[in-house]
PDB file of N, CA and C in Angstrom:
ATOM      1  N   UNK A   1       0.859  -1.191   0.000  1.00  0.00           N
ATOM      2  CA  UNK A   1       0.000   0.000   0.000  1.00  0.00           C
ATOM      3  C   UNK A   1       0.897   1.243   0.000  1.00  0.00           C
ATOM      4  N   UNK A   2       0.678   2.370  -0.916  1.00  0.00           N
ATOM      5  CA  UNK A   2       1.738   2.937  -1.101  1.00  0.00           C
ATOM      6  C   UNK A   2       1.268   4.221   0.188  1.00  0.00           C
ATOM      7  N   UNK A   3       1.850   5.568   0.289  1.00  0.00           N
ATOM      8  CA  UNK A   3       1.578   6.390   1.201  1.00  0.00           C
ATOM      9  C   UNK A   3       0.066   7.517   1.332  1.00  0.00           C
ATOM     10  N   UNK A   4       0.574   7.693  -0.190  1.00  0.00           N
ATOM     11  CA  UNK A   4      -0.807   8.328  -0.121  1.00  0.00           C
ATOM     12  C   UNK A   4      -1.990   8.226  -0.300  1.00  0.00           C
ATOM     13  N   UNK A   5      -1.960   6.606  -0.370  1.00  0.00           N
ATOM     14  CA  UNK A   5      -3.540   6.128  -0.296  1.00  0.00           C
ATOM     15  C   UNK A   5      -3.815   6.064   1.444  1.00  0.00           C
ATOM     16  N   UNK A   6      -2.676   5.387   1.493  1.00  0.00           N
ATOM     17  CA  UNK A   6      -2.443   5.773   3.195  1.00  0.00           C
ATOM     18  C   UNK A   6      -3.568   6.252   4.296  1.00  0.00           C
ATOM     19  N   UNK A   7      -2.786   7.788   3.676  1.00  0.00           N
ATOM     20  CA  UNK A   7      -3.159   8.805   4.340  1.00  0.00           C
ATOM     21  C   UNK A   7      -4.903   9.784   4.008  1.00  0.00           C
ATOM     22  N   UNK A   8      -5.163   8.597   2.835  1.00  0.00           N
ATOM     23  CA  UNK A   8      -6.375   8.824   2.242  1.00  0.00           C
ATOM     24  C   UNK A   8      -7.923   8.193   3.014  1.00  0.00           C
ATOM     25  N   UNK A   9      -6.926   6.996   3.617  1.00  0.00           N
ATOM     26  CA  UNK A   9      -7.951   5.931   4.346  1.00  0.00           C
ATOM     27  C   UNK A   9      -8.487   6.231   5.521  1.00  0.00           C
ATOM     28  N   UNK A  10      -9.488   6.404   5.995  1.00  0.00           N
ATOM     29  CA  UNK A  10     -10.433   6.359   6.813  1.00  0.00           C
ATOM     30  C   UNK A  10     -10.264   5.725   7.865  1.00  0.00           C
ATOM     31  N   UNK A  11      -9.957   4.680   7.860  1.00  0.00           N
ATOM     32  CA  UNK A  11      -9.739   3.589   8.853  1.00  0.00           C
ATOM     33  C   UNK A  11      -7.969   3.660   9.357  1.00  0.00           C
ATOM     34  N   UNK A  12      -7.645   4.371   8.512  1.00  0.00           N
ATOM     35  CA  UNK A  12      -5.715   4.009   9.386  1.00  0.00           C
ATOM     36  C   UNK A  12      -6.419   5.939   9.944  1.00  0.00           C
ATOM     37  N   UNK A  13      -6.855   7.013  10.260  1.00  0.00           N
ATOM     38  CA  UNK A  13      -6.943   8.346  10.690  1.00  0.00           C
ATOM     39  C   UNK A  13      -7.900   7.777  12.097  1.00  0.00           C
ATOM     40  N   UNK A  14      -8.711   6.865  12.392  1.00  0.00           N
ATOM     41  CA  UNK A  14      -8.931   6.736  13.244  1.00  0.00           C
ATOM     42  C   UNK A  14      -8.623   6.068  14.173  1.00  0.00           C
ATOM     43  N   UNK A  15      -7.864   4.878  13.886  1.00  0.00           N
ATOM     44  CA  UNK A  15      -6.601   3.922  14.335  1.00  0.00           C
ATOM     45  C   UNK A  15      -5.790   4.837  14.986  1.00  0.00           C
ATOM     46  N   UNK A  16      -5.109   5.642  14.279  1.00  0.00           N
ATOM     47  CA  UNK A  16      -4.304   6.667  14.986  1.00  0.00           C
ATOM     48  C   UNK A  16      -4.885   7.522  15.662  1.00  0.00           C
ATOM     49  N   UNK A  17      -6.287   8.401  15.723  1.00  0.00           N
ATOM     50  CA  UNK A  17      -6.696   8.953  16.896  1.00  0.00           C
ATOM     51  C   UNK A  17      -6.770   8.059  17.880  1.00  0.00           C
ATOM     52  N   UNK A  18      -7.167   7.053  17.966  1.00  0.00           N
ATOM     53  CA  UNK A  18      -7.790   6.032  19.291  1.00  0.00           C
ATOM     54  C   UNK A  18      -6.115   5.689  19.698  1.00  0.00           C
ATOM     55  N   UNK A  19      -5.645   5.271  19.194  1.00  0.00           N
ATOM     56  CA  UNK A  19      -4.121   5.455  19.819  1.00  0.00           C
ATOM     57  C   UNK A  19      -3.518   6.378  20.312  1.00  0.00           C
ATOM     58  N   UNK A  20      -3.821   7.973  19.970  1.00  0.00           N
ATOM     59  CA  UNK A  20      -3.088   8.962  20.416  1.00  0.00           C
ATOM     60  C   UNK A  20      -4.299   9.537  21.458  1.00  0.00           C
ATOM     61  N   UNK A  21      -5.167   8.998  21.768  1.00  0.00           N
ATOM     62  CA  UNK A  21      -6.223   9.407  22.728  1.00  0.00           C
ATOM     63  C   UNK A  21      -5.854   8.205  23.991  1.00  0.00           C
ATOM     64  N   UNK A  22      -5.663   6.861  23.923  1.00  0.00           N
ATOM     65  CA  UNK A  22      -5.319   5.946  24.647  1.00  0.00           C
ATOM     66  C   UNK A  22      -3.742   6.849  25.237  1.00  0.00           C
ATOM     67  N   UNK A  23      -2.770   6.650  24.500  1.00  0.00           N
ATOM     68  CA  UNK A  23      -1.801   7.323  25.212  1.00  0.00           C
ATOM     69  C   UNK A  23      -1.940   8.541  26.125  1.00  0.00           C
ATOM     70  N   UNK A  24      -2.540   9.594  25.740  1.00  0.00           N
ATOM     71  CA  UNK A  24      -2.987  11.091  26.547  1.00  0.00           C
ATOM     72  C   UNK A  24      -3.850  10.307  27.573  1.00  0.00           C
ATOM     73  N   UNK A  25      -4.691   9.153  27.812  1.00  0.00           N
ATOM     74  CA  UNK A  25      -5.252   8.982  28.853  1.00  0.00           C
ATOM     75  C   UNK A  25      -4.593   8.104  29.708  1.00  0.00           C
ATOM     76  N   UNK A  26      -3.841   7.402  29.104  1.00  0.00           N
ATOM     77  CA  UNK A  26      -2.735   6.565  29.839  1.00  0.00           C
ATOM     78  C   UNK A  26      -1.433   7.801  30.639  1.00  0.00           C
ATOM     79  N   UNK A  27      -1.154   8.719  30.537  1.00  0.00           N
ATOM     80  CA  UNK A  27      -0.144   9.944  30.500  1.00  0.00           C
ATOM     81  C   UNK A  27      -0.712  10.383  31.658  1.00  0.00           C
ATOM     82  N   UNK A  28      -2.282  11.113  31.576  1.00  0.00           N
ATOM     83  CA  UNK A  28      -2.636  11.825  32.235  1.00  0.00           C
ATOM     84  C   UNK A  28      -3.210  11.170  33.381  1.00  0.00           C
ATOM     85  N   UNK A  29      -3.505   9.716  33.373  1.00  0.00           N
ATOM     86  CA  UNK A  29      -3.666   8.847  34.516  1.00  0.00           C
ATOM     87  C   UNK A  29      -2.615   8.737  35.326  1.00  0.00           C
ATOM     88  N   UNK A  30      -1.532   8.330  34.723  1.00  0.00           N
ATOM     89  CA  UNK A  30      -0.512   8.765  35.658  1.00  0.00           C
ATOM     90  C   UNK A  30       0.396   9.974  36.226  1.00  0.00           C
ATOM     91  N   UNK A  31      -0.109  10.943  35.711  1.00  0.00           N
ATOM     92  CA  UNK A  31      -0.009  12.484  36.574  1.00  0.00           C
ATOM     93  C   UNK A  31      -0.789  12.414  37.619  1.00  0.00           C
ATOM     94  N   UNK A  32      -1.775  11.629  37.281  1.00  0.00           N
ATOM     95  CA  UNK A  32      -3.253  11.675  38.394  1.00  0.00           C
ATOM     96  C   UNK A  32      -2.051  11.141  39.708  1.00  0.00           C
ATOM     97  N   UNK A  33      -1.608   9.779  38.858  1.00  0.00           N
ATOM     98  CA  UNK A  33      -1.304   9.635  40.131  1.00  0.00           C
ATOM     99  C   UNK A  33      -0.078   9.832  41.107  1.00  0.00           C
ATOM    100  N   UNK A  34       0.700  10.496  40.225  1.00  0.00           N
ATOM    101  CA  UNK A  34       1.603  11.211  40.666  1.00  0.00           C
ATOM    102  C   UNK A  34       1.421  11.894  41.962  1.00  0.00           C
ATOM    103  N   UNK A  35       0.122  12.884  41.386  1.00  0.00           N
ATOM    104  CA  UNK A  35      -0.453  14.147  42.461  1.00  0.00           C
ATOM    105  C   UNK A  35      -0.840  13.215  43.403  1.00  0.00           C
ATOM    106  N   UNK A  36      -1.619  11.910  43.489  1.00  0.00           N
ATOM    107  CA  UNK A  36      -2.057  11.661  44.993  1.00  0.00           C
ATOM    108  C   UNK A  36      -1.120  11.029  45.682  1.00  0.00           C
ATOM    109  N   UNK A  37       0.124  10.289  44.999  1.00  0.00           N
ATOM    110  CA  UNK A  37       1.178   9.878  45.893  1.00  0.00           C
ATOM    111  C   UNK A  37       1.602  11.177  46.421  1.00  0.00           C
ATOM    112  N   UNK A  38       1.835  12.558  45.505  1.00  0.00           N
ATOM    113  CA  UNK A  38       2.440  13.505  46.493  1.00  0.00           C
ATOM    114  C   UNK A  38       1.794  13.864  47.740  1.00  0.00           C
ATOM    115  N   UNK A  39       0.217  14.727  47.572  1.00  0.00           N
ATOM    116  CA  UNK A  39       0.001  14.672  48.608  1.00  0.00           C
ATOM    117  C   UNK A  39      -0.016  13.829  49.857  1.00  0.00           C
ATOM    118  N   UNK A  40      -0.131  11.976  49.255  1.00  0.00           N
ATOM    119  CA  UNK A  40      -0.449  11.138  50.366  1.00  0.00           C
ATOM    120  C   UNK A  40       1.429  11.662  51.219  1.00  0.00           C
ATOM    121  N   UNK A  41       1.710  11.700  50.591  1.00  0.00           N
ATOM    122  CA  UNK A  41       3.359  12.467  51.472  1.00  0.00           C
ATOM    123  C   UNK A  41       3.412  13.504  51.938  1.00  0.00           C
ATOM    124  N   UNK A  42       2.882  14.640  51.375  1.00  0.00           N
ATOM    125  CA  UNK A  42       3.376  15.636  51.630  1.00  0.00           C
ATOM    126  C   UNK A  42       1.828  16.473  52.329  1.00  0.00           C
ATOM    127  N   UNK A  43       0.860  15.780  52.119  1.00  0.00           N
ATOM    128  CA  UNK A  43      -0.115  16.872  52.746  1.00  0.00           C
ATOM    129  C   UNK A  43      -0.585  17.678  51.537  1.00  0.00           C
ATOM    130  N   UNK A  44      -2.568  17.924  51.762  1.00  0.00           N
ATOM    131  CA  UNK A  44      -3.192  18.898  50.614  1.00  0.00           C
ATOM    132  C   UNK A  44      -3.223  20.090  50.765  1.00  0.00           C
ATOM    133  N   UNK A  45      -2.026  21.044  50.495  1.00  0.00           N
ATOM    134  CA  UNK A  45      -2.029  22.411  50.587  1.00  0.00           C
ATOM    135  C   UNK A  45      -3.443  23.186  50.969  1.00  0.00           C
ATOM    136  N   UNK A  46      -4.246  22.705  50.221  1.00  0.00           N
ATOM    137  CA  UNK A  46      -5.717  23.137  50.112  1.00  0.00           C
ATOM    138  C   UNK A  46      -5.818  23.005  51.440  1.00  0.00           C
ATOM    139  N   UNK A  47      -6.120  22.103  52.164  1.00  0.00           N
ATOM    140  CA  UNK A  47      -7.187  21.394  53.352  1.00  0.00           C
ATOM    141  C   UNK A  47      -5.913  21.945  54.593  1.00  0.00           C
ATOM    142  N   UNK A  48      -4.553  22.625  54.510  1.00  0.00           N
ATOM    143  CA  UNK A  48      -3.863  23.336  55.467  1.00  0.00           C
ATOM    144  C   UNK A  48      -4.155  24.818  56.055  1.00  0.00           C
ATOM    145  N   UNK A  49      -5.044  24.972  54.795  1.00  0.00           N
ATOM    146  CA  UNK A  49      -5.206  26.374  54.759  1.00  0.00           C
ATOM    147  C   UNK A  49      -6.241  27.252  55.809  1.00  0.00           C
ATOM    148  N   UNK A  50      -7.180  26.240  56.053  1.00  0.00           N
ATOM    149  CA  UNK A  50      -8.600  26.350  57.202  1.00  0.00           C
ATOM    150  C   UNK A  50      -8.066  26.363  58.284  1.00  0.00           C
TER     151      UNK A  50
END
C-alpha cells in the first residue's frame, strides 16, 4: 500500500486517533497519580489552609 492512499484511508486516521487518545489517557492517569502519591506524602495544601 503505497503512502498516499495511506493517508487517504479512513480507517488508518482513526486507528491513529484512538491510539493517540489511549496514550494522553494513559499519561494523564498517571499524573493523576503522581499528584495523589504527592500529597499522600506531603499533605493537601488546600485542606492546610482552614
Amino acid at each position: 500500500m503505497d503512502a498516499s492512499r495511506l493517508l487517504k484511508d479512513k480507517k488508518f486516521w482513526i486507528a491513529s486517533f484512538l491510539v493517540a487518545w489511549a496514550a494522553a489517557l494513559q499519561g494523564h492517569m498517571m499524573w493523576m497519580q503522581k499528584q495523589d502519591a504527592f500529597k499522600q506524602k506531603f499533605g493537601d495544601p488546600v485542606e492546610e489552609i482552614d
